[in-house]
PDB file of N, CA and C in Angstrom:
ATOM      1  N   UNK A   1      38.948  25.164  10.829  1.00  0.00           N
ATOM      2  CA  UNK A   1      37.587  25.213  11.295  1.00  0.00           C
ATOM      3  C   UNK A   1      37.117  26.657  11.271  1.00  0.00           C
ATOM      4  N   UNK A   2      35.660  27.130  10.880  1.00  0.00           N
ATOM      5  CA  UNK A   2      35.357  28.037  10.654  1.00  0.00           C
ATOM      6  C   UNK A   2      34.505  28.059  11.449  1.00  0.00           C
ATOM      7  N   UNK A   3      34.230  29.080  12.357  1.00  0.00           N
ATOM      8  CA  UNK A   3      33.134  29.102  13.534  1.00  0.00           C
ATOM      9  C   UNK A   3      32.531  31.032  12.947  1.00  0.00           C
ATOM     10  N   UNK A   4      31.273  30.939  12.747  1.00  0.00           N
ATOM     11  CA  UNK A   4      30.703  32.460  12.529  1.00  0.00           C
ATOM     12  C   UNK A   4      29.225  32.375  13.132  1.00  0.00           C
ATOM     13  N   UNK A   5      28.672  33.376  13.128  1.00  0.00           N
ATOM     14  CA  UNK A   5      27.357  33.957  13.765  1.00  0.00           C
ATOM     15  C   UNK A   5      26.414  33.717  13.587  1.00  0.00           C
ATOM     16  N   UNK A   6      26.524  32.707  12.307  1.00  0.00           N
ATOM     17  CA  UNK A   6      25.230  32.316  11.642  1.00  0.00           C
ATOM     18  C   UNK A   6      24.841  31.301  11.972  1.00  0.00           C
ATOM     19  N   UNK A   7      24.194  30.942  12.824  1.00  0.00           N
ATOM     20  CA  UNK A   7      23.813  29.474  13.469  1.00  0.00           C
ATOM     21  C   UNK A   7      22.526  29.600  12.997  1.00  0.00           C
ATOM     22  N   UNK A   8      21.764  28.658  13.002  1.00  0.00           N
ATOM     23  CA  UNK A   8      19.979  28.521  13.187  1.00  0.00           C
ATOM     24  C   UNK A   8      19.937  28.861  14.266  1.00  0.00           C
ATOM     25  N   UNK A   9      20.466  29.168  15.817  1.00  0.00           N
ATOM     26  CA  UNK A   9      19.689  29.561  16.844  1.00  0.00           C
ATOM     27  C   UNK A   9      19.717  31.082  16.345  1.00  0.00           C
ATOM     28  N   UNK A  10      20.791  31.541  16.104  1.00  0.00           N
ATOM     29  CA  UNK A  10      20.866  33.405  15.872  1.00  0.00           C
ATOM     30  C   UNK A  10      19.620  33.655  15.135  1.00  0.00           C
ATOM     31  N   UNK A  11      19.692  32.561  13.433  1.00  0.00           N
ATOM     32  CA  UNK A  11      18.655  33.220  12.945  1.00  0.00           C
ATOM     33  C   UNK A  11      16.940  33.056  13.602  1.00  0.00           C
ATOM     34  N   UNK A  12      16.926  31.955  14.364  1.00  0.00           N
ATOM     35  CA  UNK A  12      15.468  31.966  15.098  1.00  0.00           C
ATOM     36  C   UNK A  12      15.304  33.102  15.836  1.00  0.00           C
ATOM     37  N   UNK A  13      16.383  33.375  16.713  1.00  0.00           N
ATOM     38  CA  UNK A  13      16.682  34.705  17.482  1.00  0.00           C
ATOM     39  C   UNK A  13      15.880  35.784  16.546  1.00  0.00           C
ATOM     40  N   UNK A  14      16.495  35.850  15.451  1.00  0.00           N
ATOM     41  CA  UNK A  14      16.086  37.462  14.904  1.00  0.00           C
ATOM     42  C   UNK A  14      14.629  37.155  14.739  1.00  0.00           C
ATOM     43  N   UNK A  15      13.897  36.144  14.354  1.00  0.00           N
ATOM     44  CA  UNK A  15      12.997  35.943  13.535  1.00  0.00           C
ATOM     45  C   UNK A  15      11.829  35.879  14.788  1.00  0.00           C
ATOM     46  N   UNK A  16      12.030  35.269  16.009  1.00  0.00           N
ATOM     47  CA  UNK A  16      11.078  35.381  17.319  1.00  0.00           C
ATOM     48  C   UNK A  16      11.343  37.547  17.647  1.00  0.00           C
ATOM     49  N   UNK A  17      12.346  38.063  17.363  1.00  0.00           N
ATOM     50  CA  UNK A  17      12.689  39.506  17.739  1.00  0.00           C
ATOM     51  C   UNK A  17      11.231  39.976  16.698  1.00  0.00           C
ATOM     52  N   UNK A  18      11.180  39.615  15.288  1.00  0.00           N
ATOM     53  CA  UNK A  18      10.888  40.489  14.380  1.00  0.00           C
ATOM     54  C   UNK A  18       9.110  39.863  15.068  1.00  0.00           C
ATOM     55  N   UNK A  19       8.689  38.824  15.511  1.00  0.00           N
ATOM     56  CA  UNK A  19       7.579  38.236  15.827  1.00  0.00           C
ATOM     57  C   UNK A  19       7.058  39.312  16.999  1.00  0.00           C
ATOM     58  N   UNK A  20       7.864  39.361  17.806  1.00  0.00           N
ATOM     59  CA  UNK A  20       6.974  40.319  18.531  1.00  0.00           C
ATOM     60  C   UNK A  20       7.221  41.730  18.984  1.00  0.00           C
ATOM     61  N   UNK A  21       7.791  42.070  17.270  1.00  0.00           N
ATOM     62  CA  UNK A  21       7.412  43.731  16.894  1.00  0.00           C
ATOM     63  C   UNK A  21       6.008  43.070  16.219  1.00  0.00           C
ATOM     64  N   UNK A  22       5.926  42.405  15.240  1.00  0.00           N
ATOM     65  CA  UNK A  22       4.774  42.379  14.402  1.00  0.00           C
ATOM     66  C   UNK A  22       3.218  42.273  15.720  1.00  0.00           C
ATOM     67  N   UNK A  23       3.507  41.243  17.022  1.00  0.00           N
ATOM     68  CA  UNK A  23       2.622  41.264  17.996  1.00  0.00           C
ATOM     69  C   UNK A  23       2.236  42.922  18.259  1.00  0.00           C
ATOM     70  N   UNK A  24       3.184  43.178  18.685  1.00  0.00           N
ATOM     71  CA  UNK A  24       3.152  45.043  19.094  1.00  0.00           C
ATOM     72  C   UNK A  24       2.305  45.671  18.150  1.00  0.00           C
ATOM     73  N   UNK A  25       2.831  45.741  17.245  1.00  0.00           N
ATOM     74  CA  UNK A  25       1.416  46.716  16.024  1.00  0.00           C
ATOM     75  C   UNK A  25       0.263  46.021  15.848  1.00  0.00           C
ATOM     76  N   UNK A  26       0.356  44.765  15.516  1.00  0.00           N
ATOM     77  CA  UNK A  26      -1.428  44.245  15.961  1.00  0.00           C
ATOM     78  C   UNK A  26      -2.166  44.651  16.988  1.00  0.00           C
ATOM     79  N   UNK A  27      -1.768  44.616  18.071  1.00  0.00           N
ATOM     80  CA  UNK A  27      -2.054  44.706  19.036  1.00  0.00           C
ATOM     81  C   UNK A  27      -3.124  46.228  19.099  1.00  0.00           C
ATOM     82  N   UNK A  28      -2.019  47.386  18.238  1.00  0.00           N
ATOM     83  CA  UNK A  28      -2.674  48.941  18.450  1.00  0.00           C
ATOM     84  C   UNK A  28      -3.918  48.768  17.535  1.00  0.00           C
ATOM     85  N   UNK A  29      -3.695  47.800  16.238  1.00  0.00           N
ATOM     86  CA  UNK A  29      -4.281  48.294  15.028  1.00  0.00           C
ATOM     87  C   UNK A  29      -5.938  48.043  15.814  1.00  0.00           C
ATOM     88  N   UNK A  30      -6.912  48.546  15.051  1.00  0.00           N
ATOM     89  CA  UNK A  30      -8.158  48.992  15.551  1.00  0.00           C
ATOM     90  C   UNK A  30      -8.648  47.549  14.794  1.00  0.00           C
ATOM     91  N   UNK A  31      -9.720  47.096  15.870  1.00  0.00           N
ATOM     92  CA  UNK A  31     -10.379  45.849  15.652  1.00  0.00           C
ATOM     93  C   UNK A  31     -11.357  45.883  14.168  1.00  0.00           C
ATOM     94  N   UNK A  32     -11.491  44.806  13.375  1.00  0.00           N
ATOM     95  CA  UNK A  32     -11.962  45.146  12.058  1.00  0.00           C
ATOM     96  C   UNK A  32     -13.327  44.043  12.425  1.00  0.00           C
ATOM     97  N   UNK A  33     -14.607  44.646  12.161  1.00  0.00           N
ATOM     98  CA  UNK A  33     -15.678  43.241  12.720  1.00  0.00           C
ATOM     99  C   UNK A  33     -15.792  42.816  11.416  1.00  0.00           C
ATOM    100  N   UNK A  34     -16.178  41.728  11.397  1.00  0.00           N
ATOM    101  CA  UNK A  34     -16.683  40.709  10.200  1.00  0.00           C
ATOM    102  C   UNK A  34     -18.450  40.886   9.926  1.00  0.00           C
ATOM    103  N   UNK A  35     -18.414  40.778   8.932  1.00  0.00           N
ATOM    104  CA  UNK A  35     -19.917  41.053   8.536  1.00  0.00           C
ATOM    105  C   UNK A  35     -20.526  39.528   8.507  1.00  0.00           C
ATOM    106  N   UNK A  36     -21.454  39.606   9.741  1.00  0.00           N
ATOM    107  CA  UNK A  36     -22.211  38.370   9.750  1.00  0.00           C
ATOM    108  C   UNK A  36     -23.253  37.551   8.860  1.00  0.00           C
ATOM    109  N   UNK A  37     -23.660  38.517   8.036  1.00  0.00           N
ATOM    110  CA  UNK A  37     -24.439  37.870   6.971  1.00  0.00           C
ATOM    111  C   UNK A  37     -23.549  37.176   5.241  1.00  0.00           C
ATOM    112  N   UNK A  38     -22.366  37.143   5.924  1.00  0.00           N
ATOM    113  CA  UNK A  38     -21.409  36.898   4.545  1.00  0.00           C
ATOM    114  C   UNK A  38     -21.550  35.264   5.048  1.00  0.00           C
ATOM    115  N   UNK A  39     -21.640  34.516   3.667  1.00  0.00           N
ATOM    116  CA  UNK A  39     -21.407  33.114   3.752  1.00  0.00           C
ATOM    117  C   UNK A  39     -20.238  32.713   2.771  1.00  0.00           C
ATOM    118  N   UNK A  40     -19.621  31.879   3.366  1.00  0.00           N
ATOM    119  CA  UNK A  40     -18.465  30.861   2.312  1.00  0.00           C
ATOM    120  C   UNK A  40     -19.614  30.050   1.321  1.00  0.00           C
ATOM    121  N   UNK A  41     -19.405  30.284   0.228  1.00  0.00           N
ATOM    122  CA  UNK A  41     -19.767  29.191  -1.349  1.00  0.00           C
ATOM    123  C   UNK A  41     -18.505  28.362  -1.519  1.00  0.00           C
ATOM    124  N   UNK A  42     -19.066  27.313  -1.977  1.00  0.00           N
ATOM    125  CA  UNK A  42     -18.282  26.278  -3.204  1.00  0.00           C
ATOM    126  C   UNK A  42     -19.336  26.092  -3.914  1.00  0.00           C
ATOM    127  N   UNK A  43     -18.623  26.413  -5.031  1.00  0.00           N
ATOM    128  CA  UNK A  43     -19.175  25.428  -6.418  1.00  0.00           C
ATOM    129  C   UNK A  43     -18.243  24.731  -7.333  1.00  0.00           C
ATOM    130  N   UNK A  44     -18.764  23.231  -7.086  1.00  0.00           N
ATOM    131  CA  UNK A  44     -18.104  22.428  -8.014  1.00  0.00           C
ATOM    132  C   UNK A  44     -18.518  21.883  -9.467  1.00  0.00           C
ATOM    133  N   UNK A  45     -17.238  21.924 -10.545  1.00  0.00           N
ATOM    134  CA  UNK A  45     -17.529  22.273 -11.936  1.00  0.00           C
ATOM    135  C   UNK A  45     -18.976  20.767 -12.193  1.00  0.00           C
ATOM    136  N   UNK A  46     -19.462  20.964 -13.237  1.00  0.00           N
ATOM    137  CA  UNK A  46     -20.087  19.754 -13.757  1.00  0.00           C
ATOM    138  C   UNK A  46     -18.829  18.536 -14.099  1.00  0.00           C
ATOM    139  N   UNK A  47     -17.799  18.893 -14.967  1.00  0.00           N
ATOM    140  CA  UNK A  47     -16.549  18.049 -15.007  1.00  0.00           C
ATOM    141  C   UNK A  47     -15.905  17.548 -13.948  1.00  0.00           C
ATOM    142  N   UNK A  48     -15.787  18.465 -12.829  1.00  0.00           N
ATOM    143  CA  UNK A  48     -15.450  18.039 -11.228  1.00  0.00           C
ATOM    144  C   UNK A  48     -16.204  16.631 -10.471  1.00  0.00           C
ATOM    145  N   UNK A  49     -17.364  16.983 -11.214  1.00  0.00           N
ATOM    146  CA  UNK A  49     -18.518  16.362 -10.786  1.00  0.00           C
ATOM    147  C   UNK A  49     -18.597  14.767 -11.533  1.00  0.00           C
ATOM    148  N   UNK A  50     -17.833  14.835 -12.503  1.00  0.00           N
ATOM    149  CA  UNK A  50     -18.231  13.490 -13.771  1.00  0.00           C
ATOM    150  C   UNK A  50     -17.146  12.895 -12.891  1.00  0.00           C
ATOM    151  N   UNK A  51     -15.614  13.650 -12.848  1.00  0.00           N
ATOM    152  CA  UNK A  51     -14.638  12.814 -12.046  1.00  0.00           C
ATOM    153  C   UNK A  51     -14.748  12.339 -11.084  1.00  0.00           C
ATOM    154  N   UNK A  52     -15.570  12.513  -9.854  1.00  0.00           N
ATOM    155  CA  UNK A  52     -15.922  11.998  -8.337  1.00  0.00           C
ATOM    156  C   UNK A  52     -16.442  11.160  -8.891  1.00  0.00           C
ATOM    157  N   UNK A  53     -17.732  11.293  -9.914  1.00  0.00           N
ATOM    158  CA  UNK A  53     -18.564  10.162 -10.173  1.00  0.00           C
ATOM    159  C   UNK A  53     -17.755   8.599 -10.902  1.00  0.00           C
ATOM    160  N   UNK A  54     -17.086   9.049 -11.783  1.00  0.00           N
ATOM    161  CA  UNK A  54     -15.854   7.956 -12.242  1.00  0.00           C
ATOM    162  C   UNK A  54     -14.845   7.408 -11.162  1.00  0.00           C
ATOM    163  N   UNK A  55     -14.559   8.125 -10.216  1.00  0.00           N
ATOM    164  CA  UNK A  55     -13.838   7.614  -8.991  1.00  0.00           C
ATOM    165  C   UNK A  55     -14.566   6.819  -8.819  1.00  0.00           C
ATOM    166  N   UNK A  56     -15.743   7.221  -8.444  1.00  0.00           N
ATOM    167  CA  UNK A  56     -16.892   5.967  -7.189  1.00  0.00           C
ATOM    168  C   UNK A  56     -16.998   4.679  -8.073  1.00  0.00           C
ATOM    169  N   UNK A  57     -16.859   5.205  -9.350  1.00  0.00           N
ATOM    170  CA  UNK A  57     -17.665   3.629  -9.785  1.00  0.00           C
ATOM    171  C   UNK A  57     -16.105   2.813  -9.752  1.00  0.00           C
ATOM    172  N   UNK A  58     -15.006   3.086 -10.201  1.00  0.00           N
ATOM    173  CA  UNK A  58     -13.626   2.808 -10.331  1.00  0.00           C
ATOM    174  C   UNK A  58     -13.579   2.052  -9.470  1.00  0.00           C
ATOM    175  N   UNK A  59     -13.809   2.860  -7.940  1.00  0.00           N
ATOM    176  CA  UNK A  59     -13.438   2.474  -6.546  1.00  0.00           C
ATOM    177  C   UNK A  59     -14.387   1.105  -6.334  1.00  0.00           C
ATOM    178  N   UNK A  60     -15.579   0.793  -7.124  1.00  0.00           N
ATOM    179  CA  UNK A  60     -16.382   0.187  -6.309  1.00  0.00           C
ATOM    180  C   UNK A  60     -16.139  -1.317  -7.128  1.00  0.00           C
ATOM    181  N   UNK A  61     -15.192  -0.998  -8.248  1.00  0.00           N
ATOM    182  CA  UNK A  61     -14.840  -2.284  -8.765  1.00  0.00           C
ATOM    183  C   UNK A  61     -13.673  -3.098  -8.349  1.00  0.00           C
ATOM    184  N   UNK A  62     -13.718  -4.367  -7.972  1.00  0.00           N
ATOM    185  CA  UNK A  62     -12.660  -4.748  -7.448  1.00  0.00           C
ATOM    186  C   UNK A  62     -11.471  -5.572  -8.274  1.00  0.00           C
ATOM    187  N   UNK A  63     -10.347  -5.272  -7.216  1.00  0.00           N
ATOM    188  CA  UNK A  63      -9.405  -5.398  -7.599  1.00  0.00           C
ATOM    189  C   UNK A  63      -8.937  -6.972  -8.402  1.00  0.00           C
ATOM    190  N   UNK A  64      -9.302  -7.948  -8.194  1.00  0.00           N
ATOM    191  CA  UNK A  64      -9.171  -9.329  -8.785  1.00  0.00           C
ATOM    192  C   UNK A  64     -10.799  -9.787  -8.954  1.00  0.00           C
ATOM    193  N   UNK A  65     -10.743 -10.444 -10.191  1.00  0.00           N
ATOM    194  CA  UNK A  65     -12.317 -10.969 -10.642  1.00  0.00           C
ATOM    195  C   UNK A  65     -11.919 -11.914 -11.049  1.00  0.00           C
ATOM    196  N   UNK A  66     -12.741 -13.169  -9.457  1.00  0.00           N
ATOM    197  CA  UNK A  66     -12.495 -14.069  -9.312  1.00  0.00           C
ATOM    198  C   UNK A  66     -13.131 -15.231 -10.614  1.00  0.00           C
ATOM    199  N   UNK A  67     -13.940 -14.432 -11.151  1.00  0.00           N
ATOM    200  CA  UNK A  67     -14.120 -15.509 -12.652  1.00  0.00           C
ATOM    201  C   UNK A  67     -13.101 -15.878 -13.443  1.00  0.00           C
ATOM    202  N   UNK A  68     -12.286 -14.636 -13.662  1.00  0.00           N
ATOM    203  CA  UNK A  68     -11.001 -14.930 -14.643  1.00  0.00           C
ATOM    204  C   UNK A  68     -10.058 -16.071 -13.707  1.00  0.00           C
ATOM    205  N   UNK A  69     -10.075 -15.685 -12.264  1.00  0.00           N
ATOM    206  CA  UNK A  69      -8.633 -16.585 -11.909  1.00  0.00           C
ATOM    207  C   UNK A  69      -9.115 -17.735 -11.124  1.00  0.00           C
ATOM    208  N   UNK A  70     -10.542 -17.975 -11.008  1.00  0.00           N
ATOM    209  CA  UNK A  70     -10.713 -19.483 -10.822  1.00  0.00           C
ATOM    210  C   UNK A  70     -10.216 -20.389 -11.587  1.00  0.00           C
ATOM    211  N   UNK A  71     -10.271 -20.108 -13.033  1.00  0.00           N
ATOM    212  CA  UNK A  71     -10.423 -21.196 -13.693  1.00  0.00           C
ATOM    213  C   UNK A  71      -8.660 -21.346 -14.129  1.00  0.00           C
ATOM    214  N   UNK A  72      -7.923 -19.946 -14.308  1.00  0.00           N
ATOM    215  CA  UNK A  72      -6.669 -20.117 -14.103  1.00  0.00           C
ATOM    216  C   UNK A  72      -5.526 -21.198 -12.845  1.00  0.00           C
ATOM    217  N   UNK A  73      -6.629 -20.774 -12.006  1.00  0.00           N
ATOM    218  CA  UNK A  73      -6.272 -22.061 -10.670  1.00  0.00           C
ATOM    219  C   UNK A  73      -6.076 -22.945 -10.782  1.00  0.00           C
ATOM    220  N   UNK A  74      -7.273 -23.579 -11.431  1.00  0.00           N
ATOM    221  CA  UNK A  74      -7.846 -25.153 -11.758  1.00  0.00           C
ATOM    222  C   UNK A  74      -7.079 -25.191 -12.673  1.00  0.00           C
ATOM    223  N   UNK A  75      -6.574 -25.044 -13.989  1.00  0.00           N
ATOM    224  CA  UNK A  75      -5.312 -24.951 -15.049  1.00  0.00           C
ATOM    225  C   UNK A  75      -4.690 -25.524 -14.349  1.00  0.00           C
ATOM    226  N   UNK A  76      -3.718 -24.248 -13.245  1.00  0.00           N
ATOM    227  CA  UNK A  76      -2.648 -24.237 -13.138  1.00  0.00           C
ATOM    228  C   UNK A  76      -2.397 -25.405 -12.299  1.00  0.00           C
ATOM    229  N   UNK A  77      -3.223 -25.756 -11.283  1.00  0.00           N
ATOM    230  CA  UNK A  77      -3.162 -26.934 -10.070  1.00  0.00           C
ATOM    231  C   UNK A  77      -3.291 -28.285 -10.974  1.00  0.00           C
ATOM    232  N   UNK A  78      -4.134 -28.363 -11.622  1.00  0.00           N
ATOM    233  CA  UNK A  78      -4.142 -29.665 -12.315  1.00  0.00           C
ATOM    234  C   UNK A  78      -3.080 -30.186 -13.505  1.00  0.00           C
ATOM    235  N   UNK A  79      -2.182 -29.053 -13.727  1.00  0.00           N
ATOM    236  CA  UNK A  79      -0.750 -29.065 -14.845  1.00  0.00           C
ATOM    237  C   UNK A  79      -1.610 -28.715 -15.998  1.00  0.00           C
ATOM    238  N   UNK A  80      -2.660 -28.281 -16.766  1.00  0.00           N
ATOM    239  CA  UNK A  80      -2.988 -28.555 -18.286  1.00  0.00           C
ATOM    240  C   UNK A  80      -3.148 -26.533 -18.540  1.00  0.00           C
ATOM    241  N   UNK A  81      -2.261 -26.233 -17.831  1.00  0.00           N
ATOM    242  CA  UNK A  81      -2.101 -24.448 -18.311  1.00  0.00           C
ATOM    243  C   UNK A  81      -1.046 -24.487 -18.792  1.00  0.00           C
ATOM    244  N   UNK A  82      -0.972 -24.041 -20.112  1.00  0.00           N
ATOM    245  CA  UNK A  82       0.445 -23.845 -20.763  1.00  0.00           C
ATOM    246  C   UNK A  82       0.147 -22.857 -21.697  1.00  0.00           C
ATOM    247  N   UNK A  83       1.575 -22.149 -21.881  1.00  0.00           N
ATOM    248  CA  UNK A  83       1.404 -20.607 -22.560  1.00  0.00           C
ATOM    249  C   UNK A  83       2.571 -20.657 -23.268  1.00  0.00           C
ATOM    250  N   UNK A  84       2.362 -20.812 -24.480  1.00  0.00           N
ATOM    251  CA  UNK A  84       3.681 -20.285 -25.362  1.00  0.00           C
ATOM    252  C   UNK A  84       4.653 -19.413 -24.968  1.00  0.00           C
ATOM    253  N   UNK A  85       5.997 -19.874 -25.463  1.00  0.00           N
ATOM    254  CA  UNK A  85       7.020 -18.842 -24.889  1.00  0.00           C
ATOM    255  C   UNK A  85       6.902 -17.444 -25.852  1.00  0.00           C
ATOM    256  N   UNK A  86       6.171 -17.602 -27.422  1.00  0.00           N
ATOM    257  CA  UNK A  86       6.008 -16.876 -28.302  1.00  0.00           C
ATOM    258  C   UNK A  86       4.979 -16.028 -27.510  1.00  0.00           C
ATOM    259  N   UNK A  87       4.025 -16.234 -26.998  1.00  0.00           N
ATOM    260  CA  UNK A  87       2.932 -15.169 -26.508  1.00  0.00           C
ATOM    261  C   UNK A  87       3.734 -14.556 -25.067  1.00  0.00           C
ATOM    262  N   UNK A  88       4.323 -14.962 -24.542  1.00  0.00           N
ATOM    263  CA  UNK A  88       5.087 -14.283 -22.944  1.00  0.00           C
ATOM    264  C   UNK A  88       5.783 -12.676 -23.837  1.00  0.00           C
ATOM    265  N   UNK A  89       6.523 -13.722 -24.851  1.00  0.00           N
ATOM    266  CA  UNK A  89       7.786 -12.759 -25.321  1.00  0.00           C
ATOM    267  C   UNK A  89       6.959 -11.365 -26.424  1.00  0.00           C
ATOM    268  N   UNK A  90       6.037 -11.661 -26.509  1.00  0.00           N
ATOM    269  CA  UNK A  90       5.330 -10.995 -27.386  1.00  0.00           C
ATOM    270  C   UNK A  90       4.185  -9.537 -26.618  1.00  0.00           C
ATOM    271  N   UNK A  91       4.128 -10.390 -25.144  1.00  0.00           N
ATOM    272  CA  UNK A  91       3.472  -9.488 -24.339  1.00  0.00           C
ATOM    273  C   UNK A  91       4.470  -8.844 -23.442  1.00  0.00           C
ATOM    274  N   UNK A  92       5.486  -8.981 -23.400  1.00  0.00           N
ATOM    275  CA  UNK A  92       6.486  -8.951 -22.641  1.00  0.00           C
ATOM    276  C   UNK A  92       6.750  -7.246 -23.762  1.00  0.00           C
ATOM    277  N   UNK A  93       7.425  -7.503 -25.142  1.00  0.00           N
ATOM    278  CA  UNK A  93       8.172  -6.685 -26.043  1.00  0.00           C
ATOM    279  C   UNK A  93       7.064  -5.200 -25.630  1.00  0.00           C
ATOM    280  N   UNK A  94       5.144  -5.768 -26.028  1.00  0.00           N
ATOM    281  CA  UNK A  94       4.689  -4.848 -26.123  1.00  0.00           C
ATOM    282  C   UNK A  94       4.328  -4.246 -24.791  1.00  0.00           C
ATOM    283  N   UNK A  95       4.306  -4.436 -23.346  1.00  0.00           N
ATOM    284  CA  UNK A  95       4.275  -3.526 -22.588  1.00  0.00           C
ATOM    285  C   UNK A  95       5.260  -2.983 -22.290  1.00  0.00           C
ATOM    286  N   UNK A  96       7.292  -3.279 -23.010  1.00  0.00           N
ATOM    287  CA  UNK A  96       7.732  -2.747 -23.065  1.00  0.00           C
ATOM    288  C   UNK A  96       7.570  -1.553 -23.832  1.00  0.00           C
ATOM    289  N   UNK A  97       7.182  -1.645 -24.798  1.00  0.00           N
ATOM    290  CA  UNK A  97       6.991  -0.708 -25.737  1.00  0.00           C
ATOM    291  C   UNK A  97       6.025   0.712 -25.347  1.00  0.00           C
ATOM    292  N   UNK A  98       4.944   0.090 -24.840  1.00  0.00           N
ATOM    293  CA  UNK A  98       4.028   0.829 -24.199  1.00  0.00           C
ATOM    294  C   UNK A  98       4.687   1.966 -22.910  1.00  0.00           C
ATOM    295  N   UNK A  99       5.202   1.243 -22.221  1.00  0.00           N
ATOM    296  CA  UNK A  99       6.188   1.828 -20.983  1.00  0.00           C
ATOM    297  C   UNK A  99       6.452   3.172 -21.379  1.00  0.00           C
ATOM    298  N   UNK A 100       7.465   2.827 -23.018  1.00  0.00           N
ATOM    299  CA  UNK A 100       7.903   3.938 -23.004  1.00  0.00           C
ATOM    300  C   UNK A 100       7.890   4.842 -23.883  1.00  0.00           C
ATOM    301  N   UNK A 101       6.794   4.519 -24.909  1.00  0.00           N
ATOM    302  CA  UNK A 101       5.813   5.402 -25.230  1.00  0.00           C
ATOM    303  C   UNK A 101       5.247   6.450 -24.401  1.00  0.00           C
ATOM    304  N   UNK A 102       4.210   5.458 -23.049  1.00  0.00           N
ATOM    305  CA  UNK A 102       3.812   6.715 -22.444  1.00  0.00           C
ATOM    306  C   UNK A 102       4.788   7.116 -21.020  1.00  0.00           C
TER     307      UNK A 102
END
């Protein structure tokens, strides 16, 4: 067993020591005033601007559109939805493919 000096309390120790030397010299340094007529700007790009705008509309579209999966319902509940195993395996290969492309 190896027991030495280096604990996390020692090093907090040094690091609260070195905190209030740094308090101490603030303390002397001479007060600096702020100039009251300075204002904070933002400006955001026109491109900044297209992206918020593409968010909002993104955001405002929803997530399932119930036109497509009504009628998938009614298919599926009444038995007359059927899907080739050739089209599964075919959509299946290419979003593999896609995956890992991108």
């Amino acid at each position: 067993m190896n027991i030495s000096d280096s604990s996390p309390v020692h090093d907090l120790a040094g690091l609260l020591a070195g905190l209030q030397d740094v308090t101490k010299i603030s303390a002397k340094a001479p007060k600096v005033e702020s100039k009251p007529d300075t204002k904070d700007q933002v400006r955001i790009s026109a491109r900044a601007k297209q992206f918020h705008r593409a968010y909002e509309l993104v955001a405002q579209v929803p997530d399932i559109r119930p036109e497509k999966v009504a009628p998938l319902q009614q298919a599926i509940a009444s038995g007359t939805y059927n899907v080739r195993g050739e089209q599964v395996a075919n959509k299946l290969i290419a979003h593999t493919i896609l995956d890992t492309i991108l």
